[in-house]
Protein backbone atom coordinates (compact mmCIF):
# COMPACT_ATOMS: atom_id res chain seq x y z
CA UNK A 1 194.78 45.77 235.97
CA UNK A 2 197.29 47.96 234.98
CA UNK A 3 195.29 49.93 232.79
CA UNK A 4 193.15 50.83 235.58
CA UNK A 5 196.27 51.76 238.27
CA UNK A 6 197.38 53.86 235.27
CA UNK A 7 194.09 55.43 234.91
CA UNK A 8 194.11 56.10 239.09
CA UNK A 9 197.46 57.43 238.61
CA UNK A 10 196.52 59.80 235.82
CA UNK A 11 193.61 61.50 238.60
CA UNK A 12 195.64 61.58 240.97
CA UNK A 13 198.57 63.56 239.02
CA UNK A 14 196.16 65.94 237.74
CA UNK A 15 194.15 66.35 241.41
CA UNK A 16 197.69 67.17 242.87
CA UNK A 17 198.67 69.53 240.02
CA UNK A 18 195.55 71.06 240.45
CA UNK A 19 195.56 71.46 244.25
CA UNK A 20 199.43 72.58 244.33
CA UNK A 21 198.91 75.01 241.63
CA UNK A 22 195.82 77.01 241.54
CA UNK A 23 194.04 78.02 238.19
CA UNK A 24 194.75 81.44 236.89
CA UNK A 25 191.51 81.05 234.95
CA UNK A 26 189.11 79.50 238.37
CA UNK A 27 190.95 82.64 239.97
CA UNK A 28 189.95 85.70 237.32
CA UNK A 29 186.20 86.47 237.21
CA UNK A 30 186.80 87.15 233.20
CA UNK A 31 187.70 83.52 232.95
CA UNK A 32 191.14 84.55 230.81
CA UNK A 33 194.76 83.51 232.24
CA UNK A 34 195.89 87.11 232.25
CA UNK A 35 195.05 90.68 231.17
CA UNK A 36 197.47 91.25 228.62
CA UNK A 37 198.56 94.96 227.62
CA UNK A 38 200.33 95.35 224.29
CA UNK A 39 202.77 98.66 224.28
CA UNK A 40 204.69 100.20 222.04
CA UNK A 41 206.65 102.97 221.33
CA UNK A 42 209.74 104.50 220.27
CA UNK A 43 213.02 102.61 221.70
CA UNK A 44 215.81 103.60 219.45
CA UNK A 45 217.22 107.12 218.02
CA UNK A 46 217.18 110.94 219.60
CA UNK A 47 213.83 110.51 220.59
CA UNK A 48 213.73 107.45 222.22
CA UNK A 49 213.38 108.22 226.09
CA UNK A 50 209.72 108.88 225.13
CA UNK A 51 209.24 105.08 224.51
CA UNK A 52 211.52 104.19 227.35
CA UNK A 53 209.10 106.29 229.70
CA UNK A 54 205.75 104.47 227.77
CA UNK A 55 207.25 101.44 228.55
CA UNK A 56 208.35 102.64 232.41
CA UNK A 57 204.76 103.75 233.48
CA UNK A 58 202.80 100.81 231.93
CA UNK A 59 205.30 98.43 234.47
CA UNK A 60 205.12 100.23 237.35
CA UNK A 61 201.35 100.24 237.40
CA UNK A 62 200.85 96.72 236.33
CA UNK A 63 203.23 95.87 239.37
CA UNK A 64 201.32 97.71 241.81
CA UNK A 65 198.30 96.39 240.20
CA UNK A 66 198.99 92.75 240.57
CA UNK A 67 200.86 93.19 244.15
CA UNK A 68 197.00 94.68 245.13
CA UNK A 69 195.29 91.26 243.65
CA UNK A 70 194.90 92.51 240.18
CA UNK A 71 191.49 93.42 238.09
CA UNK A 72 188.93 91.17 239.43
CA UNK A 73 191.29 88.38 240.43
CA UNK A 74 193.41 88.74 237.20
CA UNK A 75 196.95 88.81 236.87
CA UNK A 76 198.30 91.82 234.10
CA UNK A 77 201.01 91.14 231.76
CA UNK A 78 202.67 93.58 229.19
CA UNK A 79 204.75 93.45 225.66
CA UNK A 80 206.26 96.19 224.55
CA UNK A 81 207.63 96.69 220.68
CA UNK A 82 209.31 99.44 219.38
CA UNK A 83 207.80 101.46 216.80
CA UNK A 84 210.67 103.25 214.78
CA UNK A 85 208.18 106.05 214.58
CA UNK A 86 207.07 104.72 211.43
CA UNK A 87 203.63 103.65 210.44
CA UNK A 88 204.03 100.34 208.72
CA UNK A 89 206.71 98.89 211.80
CA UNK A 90 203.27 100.31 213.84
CA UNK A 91 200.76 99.00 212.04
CA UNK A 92 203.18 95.36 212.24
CA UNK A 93 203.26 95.51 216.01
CA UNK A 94 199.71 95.57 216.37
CA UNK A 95 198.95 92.64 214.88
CA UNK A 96 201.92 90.72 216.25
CA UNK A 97 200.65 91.84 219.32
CA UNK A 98 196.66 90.99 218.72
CA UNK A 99 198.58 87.42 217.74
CA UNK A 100 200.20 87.54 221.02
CA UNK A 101 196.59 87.87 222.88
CA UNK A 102 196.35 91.27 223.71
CA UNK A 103 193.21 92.41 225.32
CA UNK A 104 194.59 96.56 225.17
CA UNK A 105 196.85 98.75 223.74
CA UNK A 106 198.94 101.28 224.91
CA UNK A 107 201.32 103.93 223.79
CA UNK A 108 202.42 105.59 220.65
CA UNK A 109 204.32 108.67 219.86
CA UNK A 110 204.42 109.62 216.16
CA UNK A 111 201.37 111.07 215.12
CA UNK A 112 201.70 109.83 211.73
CA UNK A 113 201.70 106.14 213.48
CA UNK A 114 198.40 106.83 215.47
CA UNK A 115 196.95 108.03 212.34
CA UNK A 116 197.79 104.57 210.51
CA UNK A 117 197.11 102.58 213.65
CA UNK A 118 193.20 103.82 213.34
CA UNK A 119 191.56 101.67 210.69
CA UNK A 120 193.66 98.32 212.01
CA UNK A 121 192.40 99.32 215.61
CA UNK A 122 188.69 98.84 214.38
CA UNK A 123 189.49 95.77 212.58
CA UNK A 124 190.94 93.43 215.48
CA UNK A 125 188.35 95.30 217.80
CA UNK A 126 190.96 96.30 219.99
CA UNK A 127 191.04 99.81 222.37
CA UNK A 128 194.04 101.54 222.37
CA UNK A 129 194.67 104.19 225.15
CA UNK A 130 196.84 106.43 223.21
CA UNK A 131 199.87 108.02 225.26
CA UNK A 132 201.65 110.44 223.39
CA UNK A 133 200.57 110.92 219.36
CA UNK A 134 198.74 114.37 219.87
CA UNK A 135 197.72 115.03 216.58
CA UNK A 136 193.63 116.44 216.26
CA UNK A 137 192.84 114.58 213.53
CA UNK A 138 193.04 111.29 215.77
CA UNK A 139 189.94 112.24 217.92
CA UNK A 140 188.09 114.29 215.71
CA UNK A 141 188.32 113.20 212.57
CA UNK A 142 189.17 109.47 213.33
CA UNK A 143 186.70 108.93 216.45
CA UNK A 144 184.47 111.71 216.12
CA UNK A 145 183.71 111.63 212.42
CA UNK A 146 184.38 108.15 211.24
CA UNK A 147 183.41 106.29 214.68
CA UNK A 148 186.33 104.53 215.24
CA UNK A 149 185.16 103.62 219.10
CA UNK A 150 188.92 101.70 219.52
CA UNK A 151 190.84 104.77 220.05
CA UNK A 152 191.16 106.59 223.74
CA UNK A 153 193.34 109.07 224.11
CA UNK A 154 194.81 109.74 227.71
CA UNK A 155 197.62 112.43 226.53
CA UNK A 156 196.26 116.11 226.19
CA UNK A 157 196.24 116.40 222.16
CA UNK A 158 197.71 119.77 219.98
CA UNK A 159 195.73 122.03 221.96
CA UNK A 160 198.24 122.28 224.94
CA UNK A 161 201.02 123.44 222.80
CA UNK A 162 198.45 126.33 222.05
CA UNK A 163 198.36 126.97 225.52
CA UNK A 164 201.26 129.54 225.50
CA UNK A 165 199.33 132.00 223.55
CA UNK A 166 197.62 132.75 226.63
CA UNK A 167 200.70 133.32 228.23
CA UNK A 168 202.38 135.63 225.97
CA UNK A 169 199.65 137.72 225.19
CA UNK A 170 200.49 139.84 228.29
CA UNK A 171 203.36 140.56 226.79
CA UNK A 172 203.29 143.50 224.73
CA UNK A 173 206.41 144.27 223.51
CA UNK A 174 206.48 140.46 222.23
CA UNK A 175 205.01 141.31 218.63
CA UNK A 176 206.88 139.51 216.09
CA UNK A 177 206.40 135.89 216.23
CA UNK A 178 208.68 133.24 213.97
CA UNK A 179 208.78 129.42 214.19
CA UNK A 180 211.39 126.83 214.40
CA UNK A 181 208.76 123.66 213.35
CA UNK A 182 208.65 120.17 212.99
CA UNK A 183 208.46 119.56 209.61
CA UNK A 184 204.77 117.38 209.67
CA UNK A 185 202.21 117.23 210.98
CA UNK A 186 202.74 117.78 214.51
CA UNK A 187 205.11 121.12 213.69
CA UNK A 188 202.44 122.77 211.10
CA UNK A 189 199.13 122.53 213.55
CA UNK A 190 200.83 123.25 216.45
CA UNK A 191 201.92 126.23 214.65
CA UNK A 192 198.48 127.31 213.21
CA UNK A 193 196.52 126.99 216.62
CA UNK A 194 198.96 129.42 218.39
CA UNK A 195 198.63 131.71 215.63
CA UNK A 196 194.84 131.26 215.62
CA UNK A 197 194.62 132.08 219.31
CA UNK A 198 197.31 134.38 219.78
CA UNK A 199 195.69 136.49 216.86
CA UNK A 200 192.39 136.47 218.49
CA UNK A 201 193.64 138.23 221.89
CA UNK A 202 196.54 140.71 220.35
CA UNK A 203 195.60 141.80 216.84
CA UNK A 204 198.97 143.68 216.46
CA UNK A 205 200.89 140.64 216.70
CA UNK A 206 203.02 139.89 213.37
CA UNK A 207 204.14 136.50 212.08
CA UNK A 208 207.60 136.83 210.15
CA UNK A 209 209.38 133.95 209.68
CA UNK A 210 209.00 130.08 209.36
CA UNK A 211 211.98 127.09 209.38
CA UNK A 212 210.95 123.97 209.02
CA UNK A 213 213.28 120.55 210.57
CA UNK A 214 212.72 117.19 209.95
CA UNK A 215 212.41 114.10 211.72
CA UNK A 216 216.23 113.66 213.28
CA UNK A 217 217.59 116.81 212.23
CA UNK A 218 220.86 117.50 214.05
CA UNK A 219 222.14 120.65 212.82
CA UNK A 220 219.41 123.66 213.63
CA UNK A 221 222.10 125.95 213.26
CA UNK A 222 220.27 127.29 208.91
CA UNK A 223 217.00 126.95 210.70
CA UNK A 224 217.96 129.58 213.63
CA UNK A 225 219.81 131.95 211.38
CA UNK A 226 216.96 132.04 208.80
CA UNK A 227 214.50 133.38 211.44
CA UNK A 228 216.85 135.47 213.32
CA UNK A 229 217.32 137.54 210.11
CA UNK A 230 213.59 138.32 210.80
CA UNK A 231 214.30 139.84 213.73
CA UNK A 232 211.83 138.20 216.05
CA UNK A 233 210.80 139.12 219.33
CA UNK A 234 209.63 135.57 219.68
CA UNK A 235 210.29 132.08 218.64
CA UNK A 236 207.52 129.29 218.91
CA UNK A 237 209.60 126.05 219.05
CA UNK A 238 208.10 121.92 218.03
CA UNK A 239 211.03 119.90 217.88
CA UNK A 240 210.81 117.64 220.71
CA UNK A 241 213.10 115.71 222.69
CA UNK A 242 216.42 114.91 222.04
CA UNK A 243 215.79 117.59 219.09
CA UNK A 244 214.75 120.12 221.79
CA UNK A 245 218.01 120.04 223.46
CA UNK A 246 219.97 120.16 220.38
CA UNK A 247 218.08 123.72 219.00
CA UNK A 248 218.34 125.32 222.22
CA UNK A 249 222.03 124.82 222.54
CA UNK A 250 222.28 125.45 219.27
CA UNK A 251 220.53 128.96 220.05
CA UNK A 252 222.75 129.93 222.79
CA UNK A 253 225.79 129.40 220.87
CA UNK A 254 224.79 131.89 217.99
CA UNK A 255 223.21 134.38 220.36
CA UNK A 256 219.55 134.05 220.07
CA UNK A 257 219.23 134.73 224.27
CA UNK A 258 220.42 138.45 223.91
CA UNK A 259 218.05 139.21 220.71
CA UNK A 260 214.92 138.23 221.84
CA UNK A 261 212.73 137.93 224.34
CA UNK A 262 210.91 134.59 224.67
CA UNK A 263 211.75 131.31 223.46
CA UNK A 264 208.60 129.32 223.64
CA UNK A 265 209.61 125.68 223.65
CA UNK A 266 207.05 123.52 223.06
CA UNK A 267 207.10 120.10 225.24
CA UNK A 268 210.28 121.40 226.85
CA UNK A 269 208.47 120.71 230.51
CA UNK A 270 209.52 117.12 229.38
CA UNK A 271 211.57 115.88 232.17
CA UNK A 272 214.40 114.29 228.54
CA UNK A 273 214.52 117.94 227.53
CA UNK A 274 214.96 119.21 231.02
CA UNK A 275 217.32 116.89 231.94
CA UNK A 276 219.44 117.92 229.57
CA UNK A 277 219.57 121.27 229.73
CA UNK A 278 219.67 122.01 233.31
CA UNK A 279 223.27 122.83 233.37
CA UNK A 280 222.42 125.86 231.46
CA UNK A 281 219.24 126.46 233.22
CA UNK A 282 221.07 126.28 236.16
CA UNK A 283 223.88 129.06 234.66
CA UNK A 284 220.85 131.17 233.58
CA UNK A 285 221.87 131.12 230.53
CA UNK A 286 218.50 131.26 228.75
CA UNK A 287 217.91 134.66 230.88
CA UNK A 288 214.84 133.63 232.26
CA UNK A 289 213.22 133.88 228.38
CA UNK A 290 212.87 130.07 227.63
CA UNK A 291 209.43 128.61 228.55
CA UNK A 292 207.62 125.93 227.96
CA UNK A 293 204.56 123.60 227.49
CA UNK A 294 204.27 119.64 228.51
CA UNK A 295 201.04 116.93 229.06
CA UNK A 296 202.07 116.72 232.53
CA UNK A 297 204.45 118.49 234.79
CA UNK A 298 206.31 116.06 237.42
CA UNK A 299 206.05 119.19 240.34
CA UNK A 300 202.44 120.09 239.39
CA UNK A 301 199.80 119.63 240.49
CA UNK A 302 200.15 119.25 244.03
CA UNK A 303 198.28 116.06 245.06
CA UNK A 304 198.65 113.20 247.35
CA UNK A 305 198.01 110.77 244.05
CA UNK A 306 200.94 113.08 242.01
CA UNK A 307 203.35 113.04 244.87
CA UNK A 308 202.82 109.15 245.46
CA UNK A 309 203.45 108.30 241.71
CA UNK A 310 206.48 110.38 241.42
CA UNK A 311 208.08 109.12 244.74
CA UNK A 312 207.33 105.06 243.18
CA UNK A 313 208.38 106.48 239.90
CA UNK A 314 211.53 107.24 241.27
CA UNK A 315 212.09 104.36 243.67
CA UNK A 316 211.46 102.20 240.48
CA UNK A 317 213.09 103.93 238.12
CA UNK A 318 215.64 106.19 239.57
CA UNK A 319 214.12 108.99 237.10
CA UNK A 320 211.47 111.47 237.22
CA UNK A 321 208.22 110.33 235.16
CA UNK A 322 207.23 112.27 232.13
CA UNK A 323 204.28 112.52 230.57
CA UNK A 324 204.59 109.50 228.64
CA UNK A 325 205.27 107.81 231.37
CA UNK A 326 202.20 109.76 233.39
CA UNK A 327 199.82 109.05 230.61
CA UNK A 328 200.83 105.26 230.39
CA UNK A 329 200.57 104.79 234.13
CA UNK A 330 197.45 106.37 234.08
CA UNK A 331 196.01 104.35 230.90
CA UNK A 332 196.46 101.31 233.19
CA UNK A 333 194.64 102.44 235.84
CA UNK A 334 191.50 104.07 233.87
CA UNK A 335 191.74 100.67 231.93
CA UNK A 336 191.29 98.89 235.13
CA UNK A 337 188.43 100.94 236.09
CA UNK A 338 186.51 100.71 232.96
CA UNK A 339 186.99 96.42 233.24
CA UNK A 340 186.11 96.58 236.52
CA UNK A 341 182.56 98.71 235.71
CA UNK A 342 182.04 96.56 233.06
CA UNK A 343 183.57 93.27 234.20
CA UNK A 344 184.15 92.18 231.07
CA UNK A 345 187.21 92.92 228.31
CA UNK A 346 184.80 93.04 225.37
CA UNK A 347 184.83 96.75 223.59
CA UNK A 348 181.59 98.03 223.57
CA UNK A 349 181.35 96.90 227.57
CA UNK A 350 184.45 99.17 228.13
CA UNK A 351 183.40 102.07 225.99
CA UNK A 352 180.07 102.07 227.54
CA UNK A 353 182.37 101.95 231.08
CA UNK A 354 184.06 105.10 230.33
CA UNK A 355 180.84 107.04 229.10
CA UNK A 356 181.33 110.42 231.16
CA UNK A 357 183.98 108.85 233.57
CA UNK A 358 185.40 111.05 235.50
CA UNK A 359 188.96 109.99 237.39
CA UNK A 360 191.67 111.69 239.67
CA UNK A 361 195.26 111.02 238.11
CA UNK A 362 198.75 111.90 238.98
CA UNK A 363 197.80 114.64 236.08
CA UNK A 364 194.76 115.62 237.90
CA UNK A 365 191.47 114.70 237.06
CA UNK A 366 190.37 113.59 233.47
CA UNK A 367 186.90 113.83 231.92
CA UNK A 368 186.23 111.41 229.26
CA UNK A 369 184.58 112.95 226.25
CA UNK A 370 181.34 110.63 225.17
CA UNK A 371 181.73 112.00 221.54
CA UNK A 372 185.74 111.94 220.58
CA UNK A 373 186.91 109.66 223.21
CA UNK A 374 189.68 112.33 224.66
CA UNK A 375 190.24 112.53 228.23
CA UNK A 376 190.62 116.16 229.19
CA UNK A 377 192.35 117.54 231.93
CA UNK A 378 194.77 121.43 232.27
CA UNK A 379 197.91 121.08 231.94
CA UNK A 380 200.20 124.47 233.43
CA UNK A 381 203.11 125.94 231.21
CA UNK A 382 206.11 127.81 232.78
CA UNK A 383 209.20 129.38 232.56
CA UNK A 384 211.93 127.01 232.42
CA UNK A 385 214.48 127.71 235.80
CA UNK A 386 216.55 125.68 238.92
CA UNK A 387 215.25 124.56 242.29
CA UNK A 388 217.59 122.86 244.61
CA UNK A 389 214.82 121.06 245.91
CA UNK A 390 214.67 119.19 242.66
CA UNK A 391 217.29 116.46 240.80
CA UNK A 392 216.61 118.33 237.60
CA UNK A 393 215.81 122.18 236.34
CA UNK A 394 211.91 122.52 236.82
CA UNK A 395 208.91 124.76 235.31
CA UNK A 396 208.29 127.38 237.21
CA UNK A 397 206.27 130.56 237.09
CA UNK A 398 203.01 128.30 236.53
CA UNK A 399 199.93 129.63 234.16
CA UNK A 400 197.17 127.30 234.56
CA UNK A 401 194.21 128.10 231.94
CA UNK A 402 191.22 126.08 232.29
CA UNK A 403 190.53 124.30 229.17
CA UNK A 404 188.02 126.21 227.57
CA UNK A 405 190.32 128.75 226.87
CA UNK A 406 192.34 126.80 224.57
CA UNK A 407 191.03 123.12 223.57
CA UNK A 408 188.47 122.46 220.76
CA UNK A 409 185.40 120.99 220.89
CA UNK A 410 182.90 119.15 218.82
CA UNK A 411 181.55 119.88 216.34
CA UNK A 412 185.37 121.08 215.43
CA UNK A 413 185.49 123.86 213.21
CA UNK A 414 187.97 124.13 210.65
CA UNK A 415 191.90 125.36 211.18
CA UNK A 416 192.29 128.94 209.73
């Protein structure tokens, strides 16, 4: 007898617990609790607002995702890890986050961490939608020659920072060309493809000088005075971030503003490396010479989507988005498109999903390319300067080139 009221009272618990609290699993068509994205990114050190933003973008559009009903019923969730912009503490949070259930990836900044990333991608069968790491060799030589179908990349690669080639090549008395550079990866091909395509519209141009800083340098101050002794009319500049900030102030205090004539700052449209200098943008004090490249540019383009995502950016946040942040948000959303085409989370079903997709972004609209798995989309560069109508100094003076003009394309010849 009291076996069987304790058997009754067993059903009836788990009838109640199932009535009061709905399944997650009877409620997502891809029969999983939750969508899980695993981020990560750089959190500590100079350059860590670039993580901070990774991490920023991937919330706010898994909130806005879930408060719409989710992907298919399903509920996201997110992890984030820092990486330490190293490969091995990369390579660890992958697989503590495959352990943790992860269904995507997102983020990454160092380009030497995206390259490591690659082969462990392929073995958990995992996509990654790759946010920041802009080195070529992760779309055309990973993806396009060795087939690793796991990578995406969202982020515009190297080729933007070529972009102001096309910019200074109208200006002729800007002939002799040095470089401040990252010392890796990032710093040397950057380098090379403005060369490549500055050379190929103004033959007379000269290249006179290179410096080379690495990884957390502080003090630019050898770096500057070994170019400047080459008297250049122009400076092409990689470090990033925090880093940025630090060579350009650097540069005012010894001078550099009233010996040359353009600073070309690569990244500097970063909303960390304007946010820091818009004091002195604000003073002028750059003398309307500094400009700069970015992956996306908070005030451009001039969409309903862009203005929306910078407005709940803000609200969220109370900061701008940068292109970390852009390219995270937006990783979220194309991922959600892609399950939703497919309804399923398995890889090939979502690679097959984003064959030739085509989607409007807060960046603009993206093309996925079927053979390296990079989204494309133009990108403007501009001249660094103030507009009251903004928090923080702006680009200005847009140059929009379409993409032709400057990105590569498969089959990818060599670098000169």
């Amino acid at each position: 007898m009291h076996g069987a009221r304790g058997a009754l009272l067993v059903v009836l618990v788990a009838v109640i617990v199932f009535l009061a609290v709905p399944s997650a699993l009877a409620q997502c068509e891809l029969g999983v609790d939750r969508i899980r994205f695993g981020g990560q990114g750089v959190l500590t050190g100079p350059l860590a607002d670039y993580g901070r933003q990774i991490q920023m973008g991937m919330q706010l559009a898994i909130e806005e995702i879930n408060a719409a009903g989710g992907i298919l019923g399903c509920q996201l969730e997110m992890r984030f890890l820092d990486s330490e912009l190293a490969p091995a503490v990369g390579v660890r949070n992958a697989r503590q986050l495959a352990d943790w259930g992860a269904h995507f990836f997102v983020g990454t900044d160092s380009s030497g961490v995206a390259m490591a990333l690659g082969p462990v991608l392929q073995e958990l069968d995992i996509i990654q939608f790759f946010t920041h790491a802009a080195t070529h060799r992760l779309t055309e030589e990973l993806v396009y020659e060795q087939g690793i179908k796991q990578i995406v990349r969202v982020a515009a690669p190297i080729y933007q920072d070529a972009v102001g080639a096309l910019v200074v090549k109208d200006m002729p008395e800007v002939k002799r060309w040095a470089t401040i550079g990252a010392d890796y990866e990032y710093g040397y091909v950057a380098w090379q493809m403005f060369k490549d395509l500055l050379k190929r519209h103004r033959p007379d141009v000269e290249f006179v000088a290179e410096a080379w800083a690495p990884f957390f340098t502080m003090d630019f101050t050898p770096h500057i005075a070994s170019v400047m002794a080459a008297n250049p009319d122009g400076i092409f500049v990689t470090p990033w971030g925090g880093e940025a900030v630090m060579v350009l102030r650097q540069a005012l205090q010894m001078g550099v503003f009233d010996r040359i004539q353009v600073w070309w700052q690569s990244m500097g449209g970063s909303v960390d490396a304007l946010e820091g200098l818009t004091r002195e943008i604000q003073a002028d004090q750059f003398k309307g010479k500094l400009w700069a490249s970015a992956r996306y540019i908070h005030n451009w383009p001039d969409t309903e989507m862009n203005r929306r995502f910078v407005e709940a950016f803000q609200n969220r946040w109370a900061r701008l988005p940068n292109y970390s942040a852009e390219s995270a948000y937006s990783s979220i959303y194309i991922a959600k498109a892609a399950v939703e085409k497919a309804r399923s989370l398995e890889t090939d079903a979502i690679i097959a999903a984003l064959q030739d997709m085509v989607i409007e972004t807060p960046a603009g609209v993206r093309v996925f390319r079927n053979e390296d798995h990079q989204f494309e989309y133009a990108v403007p560069a501009g001249r660094a300067m103030y507009d009251p109508g903004y928090p923080i100094a702006i680009l200005g003076d847009l140059r929009v080139f379409d993409t032709s003009e400057y990105w590569r394309y498969p089959p990818f010849p060599p670098l000169d």
